[in-house]
N, C-alpha and C. Protein backbone atom coordinates (compact mmCIF):
# COMPACT_ATOMS: atom_id res chain seq x y z
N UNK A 1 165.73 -109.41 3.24
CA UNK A 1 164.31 -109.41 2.94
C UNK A 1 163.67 -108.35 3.82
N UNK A 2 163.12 -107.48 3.27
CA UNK A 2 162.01 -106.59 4.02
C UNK A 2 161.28 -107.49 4.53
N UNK A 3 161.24 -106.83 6.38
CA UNK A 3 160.31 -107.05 7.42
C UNK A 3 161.08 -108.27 7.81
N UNK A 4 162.09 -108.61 7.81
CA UNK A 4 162.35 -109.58 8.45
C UNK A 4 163.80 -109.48 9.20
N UNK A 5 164.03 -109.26 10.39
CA UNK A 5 165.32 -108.44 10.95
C UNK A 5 166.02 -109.52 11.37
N UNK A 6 167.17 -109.40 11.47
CA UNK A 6 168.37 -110.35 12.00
C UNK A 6 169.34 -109.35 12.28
N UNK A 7 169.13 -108.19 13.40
CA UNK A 7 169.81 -107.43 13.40
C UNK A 7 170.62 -108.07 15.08
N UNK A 8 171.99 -107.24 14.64
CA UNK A 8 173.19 -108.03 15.53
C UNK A 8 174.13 -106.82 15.77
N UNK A 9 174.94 -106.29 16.95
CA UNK A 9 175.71 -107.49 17.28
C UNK A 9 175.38 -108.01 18.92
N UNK A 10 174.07 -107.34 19.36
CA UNK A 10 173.18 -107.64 20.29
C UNK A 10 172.22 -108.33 20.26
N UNK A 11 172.08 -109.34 21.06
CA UNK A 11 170.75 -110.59 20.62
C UNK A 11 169.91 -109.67 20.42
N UNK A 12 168.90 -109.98 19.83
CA UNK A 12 167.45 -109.53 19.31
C UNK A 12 166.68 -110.44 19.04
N UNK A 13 165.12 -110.17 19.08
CA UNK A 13 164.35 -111.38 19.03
C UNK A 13 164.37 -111.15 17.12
N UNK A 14 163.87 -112.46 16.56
CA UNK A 14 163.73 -113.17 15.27
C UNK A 14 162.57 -112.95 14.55
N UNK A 15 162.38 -111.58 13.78
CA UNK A 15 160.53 -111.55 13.88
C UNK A 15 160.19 -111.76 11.73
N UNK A 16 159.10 -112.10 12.07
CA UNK A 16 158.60 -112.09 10.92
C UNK A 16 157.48 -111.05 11.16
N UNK A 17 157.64 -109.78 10.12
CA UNK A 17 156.52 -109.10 10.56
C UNK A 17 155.25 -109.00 9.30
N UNK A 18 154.22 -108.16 9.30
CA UNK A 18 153.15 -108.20 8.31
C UNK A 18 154.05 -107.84 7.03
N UNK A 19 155.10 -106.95 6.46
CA UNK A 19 156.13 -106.98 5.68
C UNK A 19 157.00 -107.95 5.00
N UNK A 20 157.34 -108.41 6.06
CA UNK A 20 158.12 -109.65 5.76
C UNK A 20 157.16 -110.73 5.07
N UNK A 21 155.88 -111.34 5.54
CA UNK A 21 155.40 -112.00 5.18
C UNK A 21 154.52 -112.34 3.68
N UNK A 22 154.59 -110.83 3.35
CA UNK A 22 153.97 -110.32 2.16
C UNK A 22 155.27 -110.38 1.10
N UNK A 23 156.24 -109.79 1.64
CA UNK A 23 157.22 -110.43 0.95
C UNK A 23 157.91 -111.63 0.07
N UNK A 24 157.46 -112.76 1.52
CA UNK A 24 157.77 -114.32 1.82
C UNK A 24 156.40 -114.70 0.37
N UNK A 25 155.49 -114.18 0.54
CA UNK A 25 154.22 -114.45 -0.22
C UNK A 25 154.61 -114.34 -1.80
N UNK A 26 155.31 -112.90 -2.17
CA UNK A 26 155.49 -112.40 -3.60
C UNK A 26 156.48 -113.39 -3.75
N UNK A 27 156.90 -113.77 -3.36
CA UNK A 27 158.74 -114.71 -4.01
C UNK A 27 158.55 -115.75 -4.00
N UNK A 28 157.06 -116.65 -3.45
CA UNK A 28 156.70 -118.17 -3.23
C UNK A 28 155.87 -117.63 -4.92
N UNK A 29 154.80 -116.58 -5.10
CA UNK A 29 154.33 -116.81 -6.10
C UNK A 29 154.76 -116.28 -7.65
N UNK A 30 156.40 -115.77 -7.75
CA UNK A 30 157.07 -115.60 -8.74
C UNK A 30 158.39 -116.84 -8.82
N UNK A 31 158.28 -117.65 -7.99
CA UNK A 31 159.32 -119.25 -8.14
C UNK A 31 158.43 -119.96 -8.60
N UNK A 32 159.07 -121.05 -9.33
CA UNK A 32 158.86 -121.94 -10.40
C UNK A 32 158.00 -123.31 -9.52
N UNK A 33 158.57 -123.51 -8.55
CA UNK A 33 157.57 -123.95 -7.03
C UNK A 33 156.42 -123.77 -6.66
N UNK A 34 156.43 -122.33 -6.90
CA UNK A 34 154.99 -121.41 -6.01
C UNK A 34 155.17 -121.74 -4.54
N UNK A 35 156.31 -121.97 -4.33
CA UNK A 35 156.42 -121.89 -2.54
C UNK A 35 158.02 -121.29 -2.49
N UNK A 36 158.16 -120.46 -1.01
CA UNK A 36 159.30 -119.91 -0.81
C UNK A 36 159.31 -120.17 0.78
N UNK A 37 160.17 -120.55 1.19
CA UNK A 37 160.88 -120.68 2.81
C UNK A 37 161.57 -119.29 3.88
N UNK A 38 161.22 -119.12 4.55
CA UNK A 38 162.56 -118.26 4.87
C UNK A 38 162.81 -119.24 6.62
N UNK A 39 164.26 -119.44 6.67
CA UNK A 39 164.48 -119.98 7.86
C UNK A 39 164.75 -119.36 9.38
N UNK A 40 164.21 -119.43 10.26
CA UNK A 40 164.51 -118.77 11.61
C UNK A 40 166.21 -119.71 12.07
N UNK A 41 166.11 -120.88 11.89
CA UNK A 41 167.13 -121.40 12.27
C UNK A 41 168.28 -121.24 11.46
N UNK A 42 169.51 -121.20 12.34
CA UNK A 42 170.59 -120.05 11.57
C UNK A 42 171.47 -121.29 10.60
N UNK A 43 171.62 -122.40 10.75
CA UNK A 43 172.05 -123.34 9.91
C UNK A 43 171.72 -124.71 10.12
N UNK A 44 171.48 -125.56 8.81
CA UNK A 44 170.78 -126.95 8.58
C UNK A 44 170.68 -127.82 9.60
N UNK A 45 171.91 -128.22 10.38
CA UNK A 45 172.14 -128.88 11.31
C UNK A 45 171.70 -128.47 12.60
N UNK A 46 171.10 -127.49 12.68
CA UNK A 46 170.29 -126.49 14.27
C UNK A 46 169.42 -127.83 14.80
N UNK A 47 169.54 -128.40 15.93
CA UNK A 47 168.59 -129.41 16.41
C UNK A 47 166.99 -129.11 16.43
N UNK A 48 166.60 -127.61 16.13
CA UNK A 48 165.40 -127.22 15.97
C UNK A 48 165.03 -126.56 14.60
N UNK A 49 164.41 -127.23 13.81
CA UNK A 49 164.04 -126.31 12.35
C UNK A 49 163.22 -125.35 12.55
N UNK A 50 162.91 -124.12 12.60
CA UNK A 50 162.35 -123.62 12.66
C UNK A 50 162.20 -122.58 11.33
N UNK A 51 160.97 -122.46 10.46
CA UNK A 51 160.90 -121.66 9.11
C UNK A 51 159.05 -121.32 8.86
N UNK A 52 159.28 -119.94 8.02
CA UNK A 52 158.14 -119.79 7.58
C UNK A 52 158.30 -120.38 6.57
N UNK A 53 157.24 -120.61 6.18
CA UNK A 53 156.50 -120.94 4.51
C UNK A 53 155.85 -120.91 3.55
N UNK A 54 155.66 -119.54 2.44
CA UNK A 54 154.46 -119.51 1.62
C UNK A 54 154.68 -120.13 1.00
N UNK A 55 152.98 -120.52 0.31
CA UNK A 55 153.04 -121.35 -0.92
C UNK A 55 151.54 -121.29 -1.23
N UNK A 56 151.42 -121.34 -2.43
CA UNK A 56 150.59 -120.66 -3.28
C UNK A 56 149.27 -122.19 -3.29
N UNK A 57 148.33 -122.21 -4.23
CA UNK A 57 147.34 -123.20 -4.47
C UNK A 57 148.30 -123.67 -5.60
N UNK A 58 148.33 -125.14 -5.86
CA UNK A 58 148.55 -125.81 -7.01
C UNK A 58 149.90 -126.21 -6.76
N UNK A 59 150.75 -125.93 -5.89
CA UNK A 59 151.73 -125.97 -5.74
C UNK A 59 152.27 -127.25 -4.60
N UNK A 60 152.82 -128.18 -5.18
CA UNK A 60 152.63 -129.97 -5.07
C UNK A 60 153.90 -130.32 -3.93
N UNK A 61 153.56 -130.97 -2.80
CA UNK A 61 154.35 -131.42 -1.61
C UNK A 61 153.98 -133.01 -1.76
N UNK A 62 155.08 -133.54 -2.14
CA UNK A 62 154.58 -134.98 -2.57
C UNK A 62 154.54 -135.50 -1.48
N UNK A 63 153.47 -136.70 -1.02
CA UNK A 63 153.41 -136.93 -0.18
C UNK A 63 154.57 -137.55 0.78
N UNK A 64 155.14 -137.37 1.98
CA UNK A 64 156.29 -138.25 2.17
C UNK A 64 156.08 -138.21 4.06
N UNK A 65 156.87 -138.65 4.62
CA UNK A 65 157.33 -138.92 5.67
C UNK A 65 158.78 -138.83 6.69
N UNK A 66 158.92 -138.66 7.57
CA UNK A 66 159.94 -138.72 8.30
C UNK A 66 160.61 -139.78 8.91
N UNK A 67 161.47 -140.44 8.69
CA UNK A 67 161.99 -141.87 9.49
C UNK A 67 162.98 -141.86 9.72
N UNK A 68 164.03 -141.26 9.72
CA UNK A 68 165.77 -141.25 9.93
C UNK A 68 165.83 -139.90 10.43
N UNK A 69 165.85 -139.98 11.75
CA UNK A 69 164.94 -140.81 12.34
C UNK A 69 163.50 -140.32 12.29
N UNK A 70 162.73 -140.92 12.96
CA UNK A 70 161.21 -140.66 12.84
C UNK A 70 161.41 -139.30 13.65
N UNK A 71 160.66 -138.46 13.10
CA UNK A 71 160.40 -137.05 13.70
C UNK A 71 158.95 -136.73 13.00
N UNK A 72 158.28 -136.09 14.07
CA UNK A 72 157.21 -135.14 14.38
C UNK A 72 157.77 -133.66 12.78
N UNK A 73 156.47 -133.04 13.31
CA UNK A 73 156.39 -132.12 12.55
C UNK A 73 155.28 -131.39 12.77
N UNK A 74 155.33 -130.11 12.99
CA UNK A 74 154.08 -129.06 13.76
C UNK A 74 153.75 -127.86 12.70
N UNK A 75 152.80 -127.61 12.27
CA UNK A 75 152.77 -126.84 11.23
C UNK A 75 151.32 -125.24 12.28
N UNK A 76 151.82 -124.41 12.01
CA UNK A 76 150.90 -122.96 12.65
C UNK A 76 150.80 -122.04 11.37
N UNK A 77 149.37 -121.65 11.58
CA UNK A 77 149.37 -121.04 10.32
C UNK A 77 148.92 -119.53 11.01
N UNK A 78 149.95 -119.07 9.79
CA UNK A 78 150.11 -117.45 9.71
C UNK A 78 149.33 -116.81 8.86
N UNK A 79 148.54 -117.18 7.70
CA UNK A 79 147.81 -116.16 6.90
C UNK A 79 147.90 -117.42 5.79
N UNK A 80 146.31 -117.19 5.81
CA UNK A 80 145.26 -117.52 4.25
C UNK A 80 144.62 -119.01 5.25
N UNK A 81 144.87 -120.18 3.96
CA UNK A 81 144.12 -121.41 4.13
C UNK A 81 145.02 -122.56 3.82
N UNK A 82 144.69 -123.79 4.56
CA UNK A 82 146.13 -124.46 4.11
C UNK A 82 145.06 -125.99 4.48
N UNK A 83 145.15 -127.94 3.98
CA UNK A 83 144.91 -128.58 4.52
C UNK A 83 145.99 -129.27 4.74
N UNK A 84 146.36 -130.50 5.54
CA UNK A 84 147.13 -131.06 6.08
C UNK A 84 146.88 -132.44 6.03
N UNK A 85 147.00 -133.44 5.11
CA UNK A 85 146.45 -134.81 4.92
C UNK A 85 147.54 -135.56 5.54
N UNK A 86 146.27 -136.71 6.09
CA UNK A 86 147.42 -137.91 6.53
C UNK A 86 147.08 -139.27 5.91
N UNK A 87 147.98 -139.82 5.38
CA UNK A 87 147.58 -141.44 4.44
C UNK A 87 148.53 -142.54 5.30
N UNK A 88 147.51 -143.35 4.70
CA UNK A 88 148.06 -145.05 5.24
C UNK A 88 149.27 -145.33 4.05
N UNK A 89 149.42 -146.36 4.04
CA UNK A 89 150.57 -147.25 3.30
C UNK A 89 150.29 -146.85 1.73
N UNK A 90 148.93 -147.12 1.65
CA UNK A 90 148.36 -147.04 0.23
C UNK A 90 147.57 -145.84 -0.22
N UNK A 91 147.95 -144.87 0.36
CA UNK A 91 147.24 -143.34 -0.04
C UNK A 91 145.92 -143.45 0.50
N UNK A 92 145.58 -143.77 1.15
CA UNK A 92 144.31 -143.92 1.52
C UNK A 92 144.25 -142.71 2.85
N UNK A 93 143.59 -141.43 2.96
CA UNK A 93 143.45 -140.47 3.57
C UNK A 93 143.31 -140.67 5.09
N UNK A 94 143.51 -141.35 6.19
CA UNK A 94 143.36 -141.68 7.50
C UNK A 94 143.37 -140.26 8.52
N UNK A 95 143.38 -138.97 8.20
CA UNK A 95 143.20 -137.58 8.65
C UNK A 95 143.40 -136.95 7.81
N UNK A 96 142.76 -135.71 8.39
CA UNK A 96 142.91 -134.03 7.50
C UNK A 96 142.55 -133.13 8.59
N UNK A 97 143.41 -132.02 8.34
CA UNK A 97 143.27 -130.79 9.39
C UNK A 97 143.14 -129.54 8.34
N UNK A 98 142.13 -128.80 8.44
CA UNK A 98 142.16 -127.46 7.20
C UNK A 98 142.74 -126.44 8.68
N UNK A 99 143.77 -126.01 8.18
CA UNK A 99 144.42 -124.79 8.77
C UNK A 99 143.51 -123.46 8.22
N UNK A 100 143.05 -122.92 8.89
CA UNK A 100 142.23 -121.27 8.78
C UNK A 100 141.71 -120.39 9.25
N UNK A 101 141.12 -119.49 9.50
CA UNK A 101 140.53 -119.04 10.27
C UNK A 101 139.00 -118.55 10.13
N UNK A 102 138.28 -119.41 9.26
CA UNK A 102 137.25 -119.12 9.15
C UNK A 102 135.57 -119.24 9.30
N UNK A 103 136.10 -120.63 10.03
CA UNK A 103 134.90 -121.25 10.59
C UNK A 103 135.17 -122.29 12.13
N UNK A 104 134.56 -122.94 13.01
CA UNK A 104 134.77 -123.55 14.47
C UNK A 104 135.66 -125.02 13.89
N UNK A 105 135.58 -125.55 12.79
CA UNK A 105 135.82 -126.60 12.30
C UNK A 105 137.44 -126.97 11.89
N UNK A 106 138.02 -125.27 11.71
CA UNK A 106 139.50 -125.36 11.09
C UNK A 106 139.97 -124.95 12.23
N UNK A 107 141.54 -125.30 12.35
CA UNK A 107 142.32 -125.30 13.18
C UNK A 107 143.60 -124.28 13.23
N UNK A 108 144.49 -123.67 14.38
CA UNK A 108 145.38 -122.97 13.95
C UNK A 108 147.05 -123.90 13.44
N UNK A 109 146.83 -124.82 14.73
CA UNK A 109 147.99 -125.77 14.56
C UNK A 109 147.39 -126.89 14.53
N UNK A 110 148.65 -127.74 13.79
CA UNK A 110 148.40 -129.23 13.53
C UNK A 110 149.95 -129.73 13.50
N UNK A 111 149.61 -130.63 14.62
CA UNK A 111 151.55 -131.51 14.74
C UNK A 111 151.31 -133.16 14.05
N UNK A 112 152.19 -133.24 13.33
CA UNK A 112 151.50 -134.79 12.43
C UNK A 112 153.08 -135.66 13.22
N UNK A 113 152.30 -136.73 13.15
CA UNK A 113 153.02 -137.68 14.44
C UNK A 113 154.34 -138.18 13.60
N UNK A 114 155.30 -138.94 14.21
CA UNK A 114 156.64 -138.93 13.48
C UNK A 114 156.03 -140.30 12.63
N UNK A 115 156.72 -140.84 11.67
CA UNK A 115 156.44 -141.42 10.69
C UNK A 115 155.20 -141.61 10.03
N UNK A 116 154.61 -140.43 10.04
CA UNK A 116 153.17 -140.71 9.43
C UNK A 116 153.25 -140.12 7.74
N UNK A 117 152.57 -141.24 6.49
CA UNK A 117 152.53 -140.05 5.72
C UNK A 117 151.76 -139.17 5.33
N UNK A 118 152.39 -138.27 5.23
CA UNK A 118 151.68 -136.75 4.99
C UNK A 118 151.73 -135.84 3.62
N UNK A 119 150.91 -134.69 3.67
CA UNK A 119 151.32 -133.71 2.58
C UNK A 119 150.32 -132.62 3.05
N UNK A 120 150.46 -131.32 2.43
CA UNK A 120 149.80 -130.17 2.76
C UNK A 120 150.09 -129.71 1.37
N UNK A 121 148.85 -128.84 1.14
CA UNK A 121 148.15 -128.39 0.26
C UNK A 121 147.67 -126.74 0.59
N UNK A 122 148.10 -125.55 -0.13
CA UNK A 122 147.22 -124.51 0.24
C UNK A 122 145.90 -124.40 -0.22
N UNK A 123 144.98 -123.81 0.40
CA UNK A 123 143.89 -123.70 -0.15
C UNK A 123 143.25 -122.00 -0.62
N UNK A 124 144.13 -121.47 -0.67
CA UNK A 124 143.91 -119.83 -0.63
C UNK A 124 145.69 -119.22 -0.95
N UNK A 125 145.25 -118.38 -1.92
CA UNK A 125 146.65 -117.45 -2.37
C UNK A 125 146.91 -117.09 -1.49
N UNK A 126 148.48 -117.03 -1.27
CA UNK A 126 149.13 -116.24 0.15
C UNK A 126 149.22 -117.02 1.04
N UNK A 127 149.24 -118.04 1.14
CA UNK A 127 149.33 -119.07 2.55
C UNK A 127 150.53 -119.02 2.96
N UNK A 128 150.51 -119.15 4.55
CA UNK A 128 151.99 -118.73 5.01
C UNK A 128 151.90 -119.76 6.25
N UNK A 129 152.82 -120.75 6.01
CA UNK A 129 152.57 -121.41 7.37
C UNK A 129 153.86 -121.24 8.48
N UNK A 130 153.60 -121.80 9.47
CA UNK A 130 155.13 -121.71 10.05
C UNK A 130 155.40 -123.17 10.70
N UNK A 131 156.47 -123.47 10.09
CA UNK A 131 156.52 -125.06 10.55
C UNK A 131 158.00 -125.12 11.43
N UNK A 132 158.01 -126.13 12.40
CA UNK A 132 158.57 -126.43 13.24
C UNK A 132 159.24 -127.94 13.31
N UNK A 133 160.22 -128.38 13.29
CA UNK A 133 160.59 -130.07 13.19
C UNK A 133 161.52 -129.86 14.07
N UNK A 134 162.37 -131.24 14.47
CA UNK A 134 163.53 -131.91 14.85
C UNK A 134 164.55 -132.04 13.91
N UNK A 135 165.43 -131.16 13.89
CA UNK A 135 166.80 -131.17 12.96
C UNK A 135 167.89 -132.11 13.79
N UNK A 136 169.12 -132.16 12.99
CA UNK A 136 169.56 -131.64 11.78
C UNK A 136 168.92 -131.78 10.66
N UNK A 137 168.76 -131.15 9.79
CA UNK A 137 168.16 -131.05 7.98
C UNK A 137 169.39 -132.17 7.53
N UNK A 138 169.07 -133.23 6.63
CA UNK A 138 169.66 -133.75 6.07
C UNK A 138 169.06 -134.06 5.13
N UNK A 139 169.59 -133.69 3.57
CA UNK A 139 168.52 -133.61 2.71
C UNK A 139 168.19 -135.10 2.16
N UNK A 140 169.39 -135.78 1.86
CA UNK A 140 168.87 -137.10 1.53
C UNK A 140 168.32 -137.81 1.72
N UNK A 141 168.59 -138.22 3.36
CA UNK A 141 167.40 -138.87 4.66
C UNK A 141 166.65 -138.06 5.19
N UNK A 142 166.57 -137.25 5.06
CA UNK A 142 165.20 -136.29 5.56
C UNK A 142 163.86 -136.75 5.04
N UNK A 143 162.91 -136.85 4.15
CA UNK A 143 162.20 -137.47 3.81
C UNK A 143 162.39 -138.79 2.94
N UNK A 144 161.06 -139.88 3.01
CA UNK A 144 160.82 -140.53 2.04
C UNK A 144 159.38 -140.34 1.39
N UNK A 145 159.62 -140.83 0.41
CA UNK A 145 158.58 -140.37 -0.57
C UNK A 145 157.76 -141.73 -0.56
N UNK A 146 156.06 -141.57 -0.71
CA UNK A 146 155.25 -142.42 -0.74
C UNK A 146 155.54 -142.99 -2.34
N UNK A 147 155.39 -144.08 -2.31
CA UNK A 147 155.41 -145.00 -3.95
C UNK A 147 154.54 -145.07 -4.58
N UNK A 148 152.84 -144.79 -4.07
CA UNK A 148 151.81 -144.57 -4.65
C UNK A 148 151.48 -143.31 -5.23
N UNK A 149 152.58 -142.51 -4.86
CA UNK A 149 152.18 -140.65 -5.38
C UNK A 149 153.25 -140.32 -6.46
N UNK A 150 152.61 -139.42 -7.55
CA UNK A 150 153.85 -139.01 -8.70
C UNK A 150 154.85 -138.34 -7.58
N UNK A 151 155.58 -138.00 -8.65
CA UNK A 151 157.27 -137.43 -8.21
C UNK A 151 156.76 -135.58 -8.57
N UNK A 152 157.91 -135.31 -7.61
CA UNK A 152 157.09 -133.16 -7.78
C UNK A 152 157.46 -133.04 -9.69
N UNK A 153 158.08 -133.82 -10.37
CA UNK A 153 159.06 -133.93 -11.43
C UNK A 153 157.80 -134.22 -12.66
N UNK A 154 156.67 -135.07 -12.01
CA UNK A 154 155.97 -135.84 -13.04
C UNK A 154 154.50 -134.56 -13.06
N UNK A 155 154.93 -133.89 -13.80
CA UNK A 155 153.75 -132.40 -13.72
C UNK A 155 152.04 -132.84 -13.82
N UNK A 156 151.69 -133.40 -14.59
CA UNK A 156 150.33 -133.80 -14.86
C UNK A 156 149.82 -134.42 -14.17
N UNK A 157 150.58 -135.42 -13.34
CA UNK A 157 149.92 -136.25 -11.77
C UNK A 157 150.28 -135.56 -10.82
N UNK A 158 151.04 -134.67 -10.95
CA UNK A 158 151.54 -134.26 -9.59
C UNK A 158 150.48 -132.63 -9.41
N UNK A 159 150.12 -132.27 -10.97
CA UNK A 159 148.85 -131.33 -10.95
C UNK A 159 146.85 -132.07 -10.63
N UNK A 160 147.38 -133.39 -10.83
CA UNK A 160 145.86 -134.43 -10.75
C UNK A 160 146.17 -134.73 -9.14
N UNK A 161 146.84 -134.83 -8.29
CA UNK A 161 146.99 -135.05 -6.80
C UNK A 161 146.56 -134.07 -6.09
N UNK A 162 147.00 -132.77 -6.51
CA UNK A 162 147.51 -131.69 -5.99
C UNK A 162 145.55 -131.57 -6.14
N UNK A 163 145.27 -131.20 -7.10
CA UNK A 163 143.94 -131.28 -6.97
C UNK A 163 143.22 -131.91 -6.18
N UNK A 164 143.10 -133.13 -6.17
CA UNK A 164 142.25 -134.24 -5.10
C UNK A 164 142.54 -134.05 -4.06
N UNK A 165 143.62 -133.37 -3.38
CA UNK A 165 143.99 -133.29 -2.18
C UNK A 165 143.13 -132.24 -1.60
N UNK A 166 143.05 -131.14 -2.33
CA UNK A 166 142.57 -129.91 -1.74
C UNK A 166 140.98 -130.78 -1.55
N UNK A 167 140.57 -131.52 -1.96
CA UNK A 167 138.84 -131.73 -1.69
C UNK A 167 138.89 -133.31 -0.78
N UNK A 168 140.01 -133.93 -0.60
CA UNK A 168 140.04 -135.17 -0.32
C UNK A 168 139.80 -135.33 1.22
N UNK A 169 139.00 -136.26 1.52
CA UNK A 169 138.42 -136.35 2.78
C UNK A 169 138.88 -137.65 3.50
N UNK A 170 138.90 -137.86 4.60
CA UNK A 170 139.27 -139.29 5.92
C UNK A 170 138.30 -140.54 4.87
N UNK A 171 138.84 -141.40 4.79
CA UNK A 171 138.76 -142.34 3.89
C UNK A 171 138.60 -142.26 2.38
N UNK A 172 139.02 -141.21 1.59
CA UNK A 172 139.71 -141.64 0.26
C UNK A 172 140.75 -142.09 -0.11
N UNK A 173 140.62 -142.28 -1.11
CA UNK A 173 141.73 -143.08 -1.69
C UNK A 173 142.67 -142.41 -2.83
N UNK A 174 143.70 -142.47 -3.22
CA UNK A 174 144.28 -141.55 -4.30
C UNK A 174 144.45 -142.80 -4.93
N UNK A 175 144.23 -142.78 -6.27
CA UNK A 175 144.61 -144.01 -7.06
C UNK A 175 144.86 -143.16 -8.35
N UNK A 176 146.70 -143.24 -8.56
CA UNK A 176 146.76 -142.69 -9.98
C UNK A 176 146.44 -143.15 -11.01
C-alpha cells in the first residue's frame, strides 16, 4: 500500500503517512463494507492490536462487546468525524463520544471500558480512526453481539440503526 512502509531488514519505525491514509480511505470506500483496516500488528495473536481504520458514513458496526476475556478498547482519531456509543443491556444509549476536530465538545480519543456495549459510527467521508485493544484476535470469541441490534447481514435494520446512531444521544433507546 502506498504511504505505508514496512521496510526491513533494519528495524524501522511503522508509519502511516498522509498517503497511506488516503489510500486506507479509497479501499474502505470501494469494499462492499465501506470500511478497510490496515494492521500495525504483524500477526493476530500479537498481545497488542494495533490498526488503522477507514470507514465511510452508513457503514454498520453492530453493536457488540468484549468478554473472553473482557478487554478495553481505545479508539484516536486520525481524519474526518466519527461517534462512539455506549448501551446498557437493552440498547439504551448510557454514553457517546463524537471523535473530531471541530468544536471544544468533541474529543480526540475515547477508550470504552472492557465489557461495555458499544458501536461507532462515522460521521463524515474519510474517517480514519486508529484503534488499539488487548490481543490475541480470536475471531470467534472476540466479540459478542448485542440481541437487541440487527445482524451486519440484515441490510434494512442494520441501514435504520446505522442511522439513529449517528443522531442518538445518552438516554435513547434503539427499539427495532
Amino acid at each position: 500500500m502506498t504511504g505505508i512502509r514496512h521496510e526491513h531488514p533494519f528495524p524501522t519505525l511503522k508509519k502511516l503517512d498522509v498517503n497511506g491514509a488516503k489510500d486506507l480511505v479509497l479501499q474502505a470506500q470501494s469494499s462492499e463494507r465501506q470500511r478497510k483496516n490496515f494492521n500495525f500488528h504483524p500477526e493476530l495473536d500479537d498481545p497488542i492490536q494495533r490498526l488503522a481504520n477507514a470507514f465511510e458514513p452508513g457503514t454498520y458496526v453492530p453493536p457488540h462487546r468484549h468478554i473472553d476475556p473482557d478487554r478495553w478498547e481505545m479508539f484516536l482519531l486520525i481524519e474526518g468525524r466519527a461517534a462512539i456509543l455506549v448501551f446498557d443491556d437493552e440498547g439504551k444509549v448510557t454514553d457517546r463520544a463524537e471523535l473530531g476536530r471541530d468544536n471544544d465538545s468533541q474529543c480526540s480519543v475515547a477508550e470504552i471500558p472492557p465489557g461495555a456495549w458499544h458501536s461507532v459510527v462515522a460521521l463524515t467521508a474519510g474517517t480514519v480512526l486508529f484503534e488499539v485493544k488487548a490481543g490475541p484476535y480470536a475471531r470467534l470469541t472476540d466479540k459478542g453481539f448485542a440481541s437487541w441490534a440487527p445482524r451486519e447481514n440484515e441490510t434494512q435494520a442494520a441501514r435504520s440503526i446505522t442511522k439513529w446512531m449517528e443522531q442518538a444521544q445518552v438516554g435513547d433507546l434503539f427499539v427495532m
